[in-house]
C-alpha atoms as a PDB file:
ATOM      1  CA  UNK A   1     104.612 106.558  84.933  1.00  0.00           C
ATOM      2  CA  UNK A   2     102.072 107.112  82.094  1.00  0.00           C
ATOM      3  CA  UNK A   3     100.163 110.154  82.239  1.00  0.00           C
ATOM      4  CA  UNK A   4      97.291 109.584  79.929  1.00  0.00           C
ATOM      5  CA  UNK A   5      94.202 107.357  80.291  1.00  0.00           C
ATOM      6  CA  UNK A   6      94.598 103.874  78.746  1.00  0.00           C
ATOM      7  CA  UNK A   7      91.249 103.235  77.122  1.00  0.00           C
ATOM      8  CA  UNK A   8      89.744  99.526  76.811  1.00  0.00           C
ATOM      9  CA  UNK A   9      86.945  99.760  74.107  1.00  0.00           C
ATOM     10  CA  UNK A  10      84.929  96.760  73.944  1.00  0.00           C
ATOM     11  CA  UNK A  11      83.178  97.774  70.325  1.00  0.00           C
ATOM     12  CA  UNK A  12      80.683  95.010  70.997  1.00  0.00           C
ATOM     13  CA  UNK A  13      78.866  96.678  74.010  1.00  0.00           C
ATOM     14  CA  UNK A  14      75.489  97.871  73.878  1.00  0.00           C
ATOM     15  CA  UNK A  15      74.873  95.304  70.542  1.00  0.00           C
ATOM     16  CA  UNK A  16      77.524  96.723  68.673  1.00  0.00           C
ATOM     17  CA  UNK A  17      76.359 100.433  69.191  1.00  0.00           C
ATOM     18  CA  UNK A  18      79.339 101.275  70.549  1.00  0.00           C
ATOM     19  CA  UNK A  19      81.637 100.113  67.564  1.00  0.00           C
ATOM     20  CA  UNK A  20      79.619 102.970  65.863  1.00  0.00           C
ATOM     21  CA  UNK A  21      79.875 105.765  68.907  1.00  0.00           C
ATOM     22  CA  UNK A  22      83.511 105.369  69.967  1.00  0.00           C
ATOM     23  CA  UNK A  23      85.219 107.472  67.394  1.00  0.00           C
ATOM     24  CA  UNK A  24      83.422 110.451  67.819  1.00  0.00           C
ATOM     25  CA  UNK A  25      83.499 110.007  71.759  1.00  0.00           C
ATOM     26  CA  UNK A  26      86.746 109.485  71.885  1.00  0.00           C
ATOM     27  CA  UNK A  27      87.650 112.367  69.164  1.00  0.00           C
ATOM     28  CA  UNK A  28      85.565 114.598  71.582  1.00  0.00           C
ATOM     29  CA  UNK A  29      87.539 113.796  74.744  1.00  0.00           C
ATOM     30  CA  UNK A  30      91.065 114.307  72.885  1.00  0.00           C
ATOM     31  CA  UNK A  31      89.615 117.964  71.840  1.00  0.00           C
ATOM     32  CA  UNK A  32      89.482 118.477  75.569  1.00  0.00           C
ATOM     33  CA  UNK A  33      92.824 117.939  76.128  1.00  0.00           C
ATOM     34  CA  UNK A  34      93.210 114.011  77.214  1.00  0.00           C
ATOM     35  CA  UNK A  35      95.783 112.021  76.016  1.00  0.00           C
ATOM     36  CA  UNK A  36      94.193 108.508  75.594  1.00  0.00           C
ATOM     37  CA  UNK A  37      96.077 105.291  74.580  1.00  0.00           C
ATOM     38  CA  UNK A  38      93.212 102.821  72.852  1.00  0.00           C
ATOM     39  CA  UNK A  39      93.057  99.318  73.007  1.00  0.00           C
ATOM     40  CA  UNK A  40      90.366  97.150  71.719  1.00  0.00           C
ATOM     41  CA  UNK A  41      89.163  93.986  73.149  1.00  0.00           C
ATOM     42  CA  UNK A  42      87.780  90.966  71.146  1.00  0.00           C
ATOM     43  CA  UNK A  43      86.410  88.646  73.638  1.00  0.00           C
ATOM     44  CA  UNK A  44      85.593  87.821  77.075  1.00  0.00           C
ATOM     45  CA  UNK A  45      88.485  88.267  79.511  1.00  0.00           C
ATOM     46  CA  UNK A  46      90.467  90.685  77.261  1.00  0.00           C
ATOM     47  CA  UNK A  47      89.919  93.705  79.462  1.00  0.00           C
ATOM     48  CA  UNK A  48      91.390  91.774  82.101  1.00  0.00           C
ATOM     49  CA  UNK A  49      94.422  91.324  80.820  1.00  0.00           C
ATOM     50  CA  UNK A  50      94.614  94.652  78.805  1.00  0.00           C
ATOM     51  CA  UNK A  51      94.201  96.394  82.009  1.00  0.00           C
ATOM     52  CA  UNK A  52      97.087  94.481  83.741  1.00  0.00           C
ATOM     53  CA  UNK A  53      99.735  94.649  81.170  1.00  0.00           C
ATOM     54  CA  UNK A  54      98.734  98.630  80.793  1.00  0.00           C
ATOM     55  CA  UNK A  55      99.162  98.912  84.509  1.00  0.00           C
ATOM     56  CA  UNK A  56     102.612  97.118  84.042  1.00  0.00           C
ATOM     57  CA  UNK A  57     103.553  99.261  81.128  1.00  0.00           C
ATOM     58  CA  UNK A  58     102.896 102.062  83.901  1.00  0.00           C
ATOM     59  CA  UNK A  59      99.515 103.436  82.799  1.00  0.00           C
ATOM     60  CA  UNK A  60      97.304 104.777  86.405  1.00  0.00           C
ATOM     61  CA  UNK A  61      94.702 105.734  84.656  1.00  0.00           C
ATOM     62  CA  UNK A  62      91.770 103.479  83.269  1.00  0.00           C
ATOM     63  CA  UNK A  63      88.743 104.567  80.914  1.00  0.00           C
ATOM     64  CA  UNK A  64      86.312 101.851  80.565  1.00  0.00           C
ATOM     65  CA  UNK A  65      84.393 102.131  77.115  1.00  0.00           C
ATOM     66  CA  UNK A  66      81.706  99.868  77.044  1.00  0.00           C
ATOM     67  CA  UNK A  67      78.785  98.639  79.688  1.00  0.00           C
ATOM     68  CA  UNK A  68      79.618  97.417  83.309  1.00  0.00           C
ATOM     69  CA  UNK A  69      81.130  94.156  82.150  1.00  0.00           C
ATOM     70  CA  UNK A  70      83.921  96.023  80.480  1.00  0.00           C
ATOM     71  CA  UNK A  71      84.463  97.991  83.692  1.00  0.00           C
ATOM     72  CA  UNK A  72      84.355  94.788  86.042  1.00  0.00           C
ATOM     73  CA  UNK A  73      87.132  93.092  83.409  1.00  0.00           C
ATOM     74  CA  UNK A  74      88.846  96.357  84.081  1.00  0.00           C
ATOM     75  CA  UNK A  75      88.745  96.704  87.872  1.00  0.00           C
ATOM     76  CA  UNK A  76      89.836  92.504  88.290  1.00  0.00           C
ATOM     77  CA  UNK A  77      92.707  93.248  85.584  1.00  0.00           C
ATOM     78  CA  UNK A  78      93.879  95.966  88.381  1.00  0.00           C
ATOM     79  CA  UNK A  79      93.454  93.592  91.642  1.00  0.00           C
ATOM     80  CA  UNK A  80      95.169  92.676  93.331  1.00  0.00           C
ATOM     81  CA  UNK A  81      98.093  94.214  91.999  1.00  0.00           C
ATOM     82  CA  UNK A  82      96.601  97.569  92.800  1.00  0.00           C
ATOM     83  CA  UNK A  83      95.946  96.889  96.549  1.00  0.00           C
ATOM     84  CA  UNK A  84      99.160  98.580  97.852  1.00  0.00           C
ATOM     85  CA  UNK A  85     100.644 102.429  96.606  1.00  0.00           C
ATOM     86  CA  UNK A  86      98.363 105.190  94.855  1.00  0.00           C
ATOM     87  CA  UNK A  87      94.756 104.482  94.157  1.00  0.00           C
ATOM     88  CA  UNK A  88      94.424 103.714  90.390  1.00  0.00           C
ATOM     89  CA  UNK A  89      92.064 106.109  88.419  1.00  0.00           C
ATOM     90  CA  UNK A  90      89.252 104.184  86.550  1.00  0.00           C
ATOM     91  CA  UNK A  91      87.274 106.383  84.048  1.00  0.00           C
ATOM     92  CA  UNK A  92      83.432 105.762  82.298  1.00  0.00           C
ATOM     93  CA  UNK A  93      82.403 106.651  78.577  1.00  0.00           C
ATOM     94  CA  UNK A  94      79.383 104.005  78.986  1.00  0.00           C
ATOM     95  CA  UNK A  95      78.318 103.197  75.507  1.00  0.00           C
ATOM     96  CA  UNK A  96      77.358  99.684  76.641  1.00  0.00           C
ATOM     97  CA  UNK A  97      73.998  98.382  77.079  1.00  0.00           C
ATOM     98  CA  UNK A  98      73.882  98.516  81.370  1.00  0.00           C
ATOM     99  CA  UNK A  99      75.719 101.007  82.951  1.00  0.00           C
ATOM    100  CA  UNK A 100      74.402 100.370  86.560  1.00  0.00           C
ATOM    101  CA  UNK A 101      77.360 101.638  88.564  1.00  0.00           C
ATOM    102  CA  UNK A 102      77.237 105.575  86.887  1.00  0.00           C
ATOM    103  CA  UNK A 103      74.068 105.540  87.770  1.00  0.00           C
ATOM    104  CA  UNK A 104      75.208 106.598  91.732  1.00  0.00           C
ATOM    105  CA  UNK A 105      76.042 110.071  90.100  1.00  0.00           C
ATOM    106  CA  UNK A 106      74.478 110.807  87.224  1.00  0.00           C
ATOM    107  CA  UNK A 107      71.362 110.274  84.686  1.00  0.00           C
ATOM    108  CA  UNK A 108      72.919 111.928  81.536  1.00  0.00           C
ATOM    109  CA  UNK A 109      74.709 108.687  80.501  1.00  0.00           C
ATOM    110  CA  UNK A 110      77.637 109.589  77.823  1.00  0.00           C
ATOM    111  CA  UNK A 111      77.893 113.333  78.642  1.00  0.00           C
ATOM    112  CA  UNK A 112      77.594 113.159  82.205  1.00  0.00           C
ATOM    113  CA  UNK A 113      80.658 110.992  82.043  1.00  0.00           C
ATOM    114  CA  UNK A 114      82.623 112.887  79.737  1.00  0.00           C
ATOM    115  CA  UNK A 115      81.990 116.275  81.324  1.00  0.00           C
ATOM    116  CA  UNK A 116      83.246 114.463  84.307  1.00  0.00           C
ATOM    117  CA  UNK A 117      86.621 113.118  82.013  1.00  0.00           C
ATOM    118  CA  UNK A 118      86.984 116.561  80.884  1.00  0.00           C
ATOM    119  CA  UNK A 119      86.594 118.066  84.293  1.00  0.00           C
ATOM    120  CA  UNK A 120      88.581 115.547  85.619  1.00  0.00           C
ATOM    121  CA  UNK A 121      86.681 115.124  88.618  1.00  0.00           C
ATOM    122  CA  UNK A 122      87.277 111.795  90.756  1.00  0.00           C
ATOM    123  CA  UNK A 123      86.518 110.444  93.950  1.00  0.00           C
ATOM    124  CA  UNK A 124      87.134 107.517  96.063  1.00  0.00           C
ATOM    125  CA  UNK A 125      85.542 104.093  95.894  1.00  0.00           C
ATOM    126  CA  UNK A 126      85.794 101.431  97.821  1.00  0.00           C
ATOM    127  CA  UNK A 127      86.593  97.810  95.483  1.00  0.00           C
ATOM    128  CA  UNK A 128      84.735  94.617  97.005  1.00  0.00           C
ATOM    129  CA  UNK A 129      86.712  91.509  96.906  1.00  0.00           C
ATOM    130  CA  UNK A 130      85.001  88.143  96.812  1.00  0.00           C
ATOM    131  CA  UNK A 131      87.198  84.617  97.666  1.00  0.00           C
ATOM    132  CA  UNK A 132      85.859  81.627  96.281  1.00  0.00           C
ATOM    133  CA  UNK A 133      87.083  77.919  95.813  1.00  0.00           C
ATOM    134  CA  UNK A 134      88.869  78.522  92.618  1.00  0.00           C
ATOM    135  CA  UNK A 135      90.280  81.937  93.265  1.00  0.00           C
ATOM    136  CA  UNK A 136      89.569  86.011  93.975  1.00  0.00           C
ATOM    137  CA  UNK A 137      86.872  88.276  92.091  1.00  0.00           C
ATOM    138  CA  UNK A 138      86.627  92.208  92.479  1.00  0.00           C
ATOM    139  CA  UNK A 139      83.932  94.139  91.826  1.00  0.00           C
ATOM    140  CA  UNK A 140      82.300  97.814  92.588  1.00  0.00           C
ATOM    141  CA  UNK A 141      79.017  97.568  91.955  1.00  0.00           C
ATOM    142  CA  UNK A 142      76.995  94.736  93.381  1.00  0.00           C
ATOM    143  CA  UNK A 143      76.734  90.536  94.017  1.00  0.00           C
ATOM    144  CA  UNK A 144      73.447  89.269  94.037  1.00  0.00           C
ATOM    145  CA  UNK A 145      72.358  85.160  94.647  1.00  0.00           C
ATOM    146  CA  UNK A 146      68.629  83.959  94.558  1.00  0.00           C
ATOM    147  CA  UNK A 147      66.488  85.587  92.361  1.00  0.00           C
ATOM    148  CA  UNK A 148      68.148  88.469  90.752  1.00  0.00           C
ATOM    149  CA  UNK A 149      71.140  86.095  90.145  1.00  0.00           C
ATOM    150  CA  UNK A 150      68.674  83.562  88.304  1.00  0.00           C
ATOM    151  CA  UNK A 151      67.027  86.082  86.054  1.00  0.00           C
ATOM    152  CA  UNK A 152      70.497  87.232  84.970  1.00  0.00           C
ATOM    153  CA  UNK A 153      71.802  83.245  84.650  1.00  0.00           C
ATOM    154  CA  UNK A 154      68.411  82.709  81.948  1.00  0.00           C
ATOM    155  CA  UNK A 155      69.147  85.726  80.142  1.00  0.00           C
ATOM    156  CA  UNK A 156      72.941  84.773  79.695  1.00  0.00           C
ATOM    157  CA  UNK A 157      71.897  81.478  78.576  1.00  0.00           C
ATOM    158  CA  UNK A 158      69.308  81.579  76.324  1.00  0.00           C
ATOM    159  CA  UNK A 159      67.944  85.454  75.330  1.00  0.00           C
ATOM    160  CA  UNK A 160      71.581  87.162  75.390  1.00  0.00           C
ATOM    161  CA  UNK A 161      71.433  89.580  72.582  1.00  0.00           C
ATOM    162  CA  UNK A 162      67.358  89.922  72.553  1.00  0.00           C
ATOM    163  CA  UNK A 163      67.904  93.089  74.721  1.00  0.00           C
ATOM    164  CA  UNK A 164      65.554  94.479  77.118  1.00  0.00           C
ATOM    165  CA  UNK A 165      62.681  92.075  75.812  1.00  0.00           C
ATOM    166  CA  UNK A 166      65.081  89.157  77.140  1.00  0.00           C
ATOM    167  CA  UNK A 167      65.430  90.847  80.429  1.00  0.00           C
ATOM    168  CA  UNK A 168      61.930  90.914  81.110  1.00  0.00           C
ATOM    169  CA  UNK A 169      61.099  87.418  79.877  1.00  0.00           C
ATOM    170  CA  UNK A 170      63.728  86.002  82.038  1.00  0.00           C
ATOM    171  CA  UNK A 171      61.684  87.979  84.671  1.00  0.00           C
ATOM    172  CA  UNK A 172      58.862  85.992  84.001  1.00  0.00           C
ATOM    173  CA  UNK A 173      60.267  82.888  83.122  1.00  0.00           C
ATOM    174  CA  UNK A 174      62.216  82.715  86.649  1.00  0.00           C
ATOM    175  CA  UNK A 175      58.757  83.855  88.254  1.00  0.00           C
ATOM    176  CA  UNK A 176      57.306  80.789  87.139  1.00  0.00           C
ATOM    177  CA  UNK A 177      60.015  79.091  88.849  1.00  0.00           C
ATOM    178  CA  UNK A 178      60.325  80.819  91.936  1.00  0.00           C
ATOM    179  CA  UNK A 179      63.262  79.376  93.797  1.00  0.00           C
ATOM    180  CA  UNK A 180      63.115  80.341  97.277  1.00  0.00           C
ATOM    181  CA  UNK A 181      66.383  79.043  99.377  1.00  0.00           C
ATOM    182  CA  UNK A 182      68.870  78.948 101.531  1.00  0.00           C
ATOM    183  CA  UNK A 183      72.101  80.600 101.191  1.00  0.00           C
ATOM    184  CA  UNK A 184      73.647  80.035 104.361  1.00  0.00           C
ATOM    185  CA  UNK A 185      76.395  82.746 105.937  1.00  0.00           C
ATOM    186  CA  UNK A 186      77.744  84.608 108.573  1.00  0.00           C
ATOM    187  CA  UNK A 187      77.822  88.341 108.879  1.00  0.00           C
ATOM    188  CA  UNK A 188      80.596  90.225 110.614  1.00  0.00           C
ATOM    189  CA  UNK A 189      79.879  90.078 114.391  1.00  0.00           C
ATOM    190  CA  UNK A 190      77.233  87.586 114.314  1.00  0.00           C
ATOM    191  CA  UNK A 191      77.500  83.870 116.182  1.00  0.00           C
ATOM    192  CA  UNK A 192      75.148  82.367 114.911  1.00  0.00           C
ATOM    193  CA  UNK A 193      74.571  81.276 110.613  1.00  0.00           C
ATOM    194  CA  UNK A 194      71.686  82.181 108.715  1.00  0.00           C
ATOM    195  CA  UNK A 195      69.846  79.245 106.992  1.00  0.00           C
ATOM    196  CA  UNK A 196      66.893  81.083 106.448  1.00  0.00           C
ATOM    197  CA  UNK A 197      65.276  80.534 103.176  1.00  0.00           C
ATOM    198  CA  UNK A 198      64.989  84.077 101.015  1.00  0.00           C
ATOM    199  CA  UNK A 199      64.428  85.085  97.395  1.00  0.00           C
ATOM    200  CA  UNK A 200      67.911  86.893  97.178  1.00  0.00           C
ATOM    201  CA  UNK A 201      70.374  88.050  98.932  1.00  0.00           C
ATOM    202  CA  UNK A 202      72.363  91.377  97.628  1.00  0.00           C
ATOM    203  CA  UNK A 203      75.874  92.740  98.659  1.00  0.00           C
ATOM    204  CA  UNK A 204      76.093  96.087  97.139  1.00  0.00           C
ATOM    205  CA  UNK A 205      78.673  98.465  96.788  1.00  0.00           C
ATOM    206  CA  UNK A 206      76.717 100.955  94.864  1.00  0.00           C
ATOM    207  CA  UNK A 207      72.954 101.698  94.530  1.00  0.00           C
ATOM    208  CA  UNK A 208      71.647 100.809  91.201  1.00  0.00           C
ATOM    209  CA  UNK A 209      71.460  97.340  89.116  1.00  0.00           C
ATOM    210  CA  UNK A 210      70.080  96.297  85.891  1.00  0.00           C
ATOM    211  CA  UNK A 211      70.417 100.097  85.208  1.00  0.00           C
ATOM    212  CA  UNK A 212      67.555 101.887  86.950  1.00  0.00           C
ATOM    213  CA  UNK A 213      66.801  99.205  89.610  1.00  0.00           C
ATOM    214  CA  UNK A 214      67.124 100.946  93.044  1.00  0.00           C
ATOM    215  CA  UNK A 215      68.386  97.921  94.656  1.00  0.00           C
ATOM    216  CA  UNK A 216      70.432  99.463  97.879  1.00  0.00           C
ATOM    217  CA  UNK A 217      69.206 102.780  98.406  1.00  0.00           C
ATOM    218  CA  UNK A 218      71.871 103.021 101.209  1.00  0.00           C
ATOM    219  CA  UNK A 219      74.734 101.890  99.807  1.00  0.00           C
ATOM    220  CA  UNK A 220      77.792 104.654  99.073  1.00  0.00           C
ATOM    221  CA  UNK A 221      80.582 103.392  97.096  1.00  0.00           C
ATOM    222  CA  UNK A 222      83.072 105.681  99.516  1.00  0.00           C
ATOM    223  CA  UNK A 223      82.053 104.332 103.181  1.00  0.00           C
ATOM    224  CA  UNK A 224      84.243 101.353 103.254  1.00  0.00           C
ATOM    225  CA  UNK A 225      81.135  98.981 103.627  1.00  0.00           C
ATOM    226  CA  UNK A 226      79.293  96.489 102.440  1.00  0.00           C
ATOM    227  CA  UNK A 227      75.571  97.372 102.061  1.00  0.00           C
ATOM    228  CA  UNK A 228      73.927  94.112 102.677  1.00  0.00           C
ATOM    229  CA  UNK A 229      70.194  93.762 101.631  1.00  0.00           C
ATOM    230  CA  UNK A 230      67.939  90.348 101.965  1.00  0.00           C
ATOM    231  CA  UNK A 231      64.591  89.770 100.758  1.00  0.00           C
ATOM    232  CA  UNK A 232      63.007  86.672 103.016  1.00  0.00           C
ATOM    233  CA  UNK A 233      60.793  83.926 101.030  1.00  0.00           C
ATOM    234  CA  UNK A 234      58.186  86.282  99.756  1.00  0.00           C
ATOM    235  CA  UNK A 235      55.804  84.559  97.022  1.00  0.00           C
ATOM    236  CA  UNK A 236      54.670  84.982  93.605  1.00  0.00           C
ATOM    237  CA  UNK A 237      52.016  87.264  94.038  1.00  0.00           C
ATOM    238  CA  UNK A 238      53.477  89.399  96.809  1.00  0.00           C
ATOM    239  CA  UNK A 239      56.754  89.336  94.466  1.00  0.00           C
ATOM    240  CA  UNK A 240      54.808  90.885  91.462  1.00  0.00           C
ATOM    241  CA  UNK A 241      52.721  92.959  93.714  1.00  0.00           C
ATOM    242  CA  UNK A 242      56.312  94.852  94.573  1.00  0.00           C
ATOM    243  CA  UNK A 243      58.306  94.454  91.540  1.00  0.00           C
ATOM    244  CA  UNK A 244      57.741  98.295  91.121  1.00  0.00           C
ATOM    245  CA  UNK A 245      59.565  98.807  94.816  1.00  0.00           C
ATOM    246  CA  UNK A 246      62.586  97.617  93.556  1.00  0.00           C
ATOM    247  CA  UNK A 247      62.332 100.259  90.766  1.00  0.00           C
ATOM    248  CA  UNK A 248      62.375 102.939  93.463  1.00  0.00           C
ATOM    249  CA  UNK A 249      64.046 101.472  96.627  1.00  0.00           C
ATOM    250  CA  UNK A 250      61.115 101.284  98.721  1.00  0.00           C
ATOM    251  CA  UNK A 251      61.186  97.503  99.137  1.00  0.00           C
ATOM    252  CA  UNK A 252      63.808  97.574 101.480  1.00  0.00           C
ATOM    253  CA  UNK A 253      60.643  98.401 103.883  1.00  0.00           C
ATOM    254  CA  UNK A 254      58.884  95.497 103.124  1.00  0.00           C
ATOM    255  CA  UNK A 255      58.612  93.570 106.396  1.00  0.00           C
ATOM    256  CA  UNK A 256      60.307  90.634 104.334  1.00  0.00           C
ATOM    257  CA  UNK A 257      63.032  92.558 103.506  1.00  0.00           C
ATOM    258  CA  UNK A 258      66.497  93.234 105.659  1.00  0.00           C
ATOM    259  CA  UNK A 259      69.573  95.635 105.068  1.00  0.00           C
ATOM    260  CA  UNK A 260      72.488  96.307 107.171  1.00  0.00           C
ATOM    261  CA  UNK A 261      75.839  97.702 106.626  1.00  0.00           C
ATOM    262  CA  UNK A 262      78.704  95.243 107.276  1.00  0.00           C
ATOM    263  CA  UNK A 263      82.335  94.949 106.272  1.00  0.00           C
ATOM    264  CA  UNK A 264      82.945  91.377 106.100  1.00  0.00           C
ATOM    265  CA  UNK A 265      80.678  88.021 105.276  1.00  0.00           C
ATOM    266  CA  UNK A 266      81.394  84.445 105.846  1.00  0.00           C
ATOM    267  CA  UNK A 267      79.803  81.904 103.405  1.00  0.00           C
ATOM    268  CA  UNK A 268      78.934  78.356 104.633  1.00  0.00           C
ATOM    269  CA  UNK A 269      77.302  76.847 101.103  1.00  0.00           C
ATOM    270  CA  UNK A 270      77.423  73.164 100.244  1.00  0.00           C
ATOM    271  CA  UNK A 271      78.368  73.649  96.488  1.00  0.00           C
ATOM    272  CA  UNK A 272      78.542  76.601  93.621  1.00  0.00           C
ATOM    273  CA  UNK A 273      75.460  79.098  93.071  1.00  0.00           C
ATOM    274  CA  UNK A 274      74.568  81.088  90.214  1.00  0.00           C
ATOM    275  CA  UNK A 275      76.145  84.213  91.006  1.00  0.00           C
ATOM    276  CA  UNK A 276      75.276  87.885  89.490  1.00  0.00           C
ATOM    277  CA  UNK A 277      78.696  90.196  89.698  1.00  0.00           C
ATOM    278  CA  UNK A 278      78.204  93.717  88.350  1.00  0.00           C
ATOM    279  CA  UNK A 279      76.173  92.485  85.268  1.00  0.00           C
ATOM    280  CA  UNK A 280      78.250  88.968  84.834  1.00  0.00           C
ATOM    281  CA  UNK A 281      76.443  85.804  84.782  1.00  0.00           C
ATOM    282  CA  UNK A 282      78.827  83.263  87.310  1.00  0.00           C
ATOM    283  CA  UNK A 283      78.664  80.304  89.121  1.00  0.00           C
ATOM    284  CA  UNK A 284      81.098  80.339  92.325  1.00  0.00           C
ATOM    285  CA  UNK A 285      81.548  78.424  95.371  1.00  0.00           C
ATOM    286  CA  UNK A 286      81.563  81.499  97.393  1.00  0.00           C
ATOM    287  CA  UNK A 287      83.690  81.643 100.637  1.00  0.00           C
ATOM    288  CA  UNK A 288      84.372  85.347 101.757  1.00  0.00           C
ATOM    289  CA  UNK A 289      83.516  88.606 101.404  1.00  0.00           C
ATOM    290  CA  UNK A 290      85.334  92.121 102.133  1.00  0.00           C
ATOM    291  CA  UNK A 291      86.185  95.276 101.331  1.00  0.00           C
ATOM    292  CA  UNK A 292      89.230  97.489 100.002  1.00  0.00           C
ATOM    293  CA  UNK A 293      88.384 101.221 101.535  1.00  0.00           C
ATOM    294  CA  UNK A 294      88.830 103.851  98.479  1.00  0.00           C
ATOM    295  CA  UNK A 295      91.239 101.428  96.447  1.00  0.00           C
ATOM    296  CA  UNK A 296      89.991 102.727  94.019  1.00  0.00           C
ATOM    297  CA  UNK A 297      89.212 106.532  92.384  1.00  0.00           C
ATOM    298  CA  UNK A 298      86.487 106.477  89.825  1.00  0.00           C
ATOM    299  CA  UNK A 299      85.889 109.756  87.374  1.00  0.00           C
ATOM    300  CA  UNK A 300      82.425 110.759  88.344  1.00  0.00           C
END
């Protein structure tokens, strides 16, 4: 068994800041006495399979060096293979441009996470796993259909690269929009399926999204649960009215708005949906959804 930390740099994260960053980062965490093993990646899906030949080489030990896409390459390169033995180790040196996920610990970006390398301090975390018509996604952050999904699905497709002004123009551009739909499903321990129309439905591992949106206030990544939230059919002006709430978590009061902690949902959708997955832009024909308690240990 390997004893050091394979690292999968993606030197195009955060607009290519990261190409410029990594050395020094990397040099820094060497000083402190880890032994790293780095591997670049060059294009979507490489961190996939990077991660899955290192953990067939041996390697238990991950350090994702990039934004949250790199780490959700990183954590579906290690499932399933990783669902029986020791928990792999999956480490954070976020120089991408969202790092949602470290967000659950820390607000000192880059040197939170390596004073929590260096300290090698880990902890559980539960890995959600997602079945679909044309296979099985994990993730450890958060899903999100309906509008969140949407706004992520515009800025994919036409303003990637424009940065935060792309964010918040698909924001508006999606507001002008406003889808408000069905996504029919069952949660664990309910009879009946809920058709209700809504403007998006979230299943969240973690707390945070986009990078500072508090979208499940509830949620802990160690609880072996899915924190479910749904925001009913609310309208354009009641929808701008509480875009702030979502900055701080208080819209899950809204009386549109639901949450409740589940461990397992049942999807009954006619076709594919635009799908948000820890930052990724998808479209899946969703079927199930469950968790793997603590599969997982993340350095936090």
């Amino acid at each position: 068994m390997n004893e050091g930390f394979l690292a999968v740099v993606n030197p195009a994260a955060g607009g290519g800041r990261c190409r410029t960053l990594v050395g020094p980062a990397l040099g820094r965490l060497r000083a402190g006495g880890l032994r790293l093993e780095v591997v670049e990646t060059s294009g979507t899906g490489d961190a996939t399979r990077i991660a899955r030949e290192g953990y067939g080489r041996g390697f238990r030990q991950f350090l994702a060096v990039g934004g949250d896409g790199t780490s959700y390459e990183i954590v579906n390169g290690l499932f399933p293979g990783a669902e029986t033995g020791e928990p792999p180790v999956l480490g954070f040196l976020p120089l991408g441009t969202g790092n949602s996920f470290l967000r659950d610990f820390t607000d000192r970006g880059v040197e939170g996470a390596m004073e929590a390398l260096l300290a090698k301090r880990t902890q559980p975390c539960d890995v959600l796993r997602v079945a679909h018509k044309a296979g099985v996604i994990h993730y450890i952050n958060l899903l999100s259909v309906g509008f969140a999904a949407d706004v992520n699905m515009t800025r994919s497709r036409s303003f990637a690269g424009w940065g935060e002004p792309g964010y918040f123009l698909s924001i508006f551009l999606r507001l002008a929009q406003l889808a408000r739909r069905p996504f029919p499903l069952r949660v664990e321990g309910a009879g009946e399926i809920d058709r209700r129309r809504c403007l998006f439905l979230s299943f969240n591992n973690s707390k945070f999204t986009g990078g500072t949106m508090l979208i499940a206030p509830d949620a802990r990544v160690d609880d072996g649960l899915i924190e479910y939230v749904r925001w009913g059919p609310i309208g354009r002006i009641g929808l701008i009215r509480n875009l702030s709430t979502l900055y701080d978590g208080t819209h899950v009061k809204h009386p549109m708005a639901e949450r409740q902690s589940v461990r397992r949902i049942e999807f009954e959708l006619d076709g594919p949906v635009d799908v948000m997955v820890d930052g990724e832009a998808l479209t899946l024909h969703l079927e199930t959804l469950d968790v793997l308690p603590s599969a997982l240990r993340v350095v936090v």
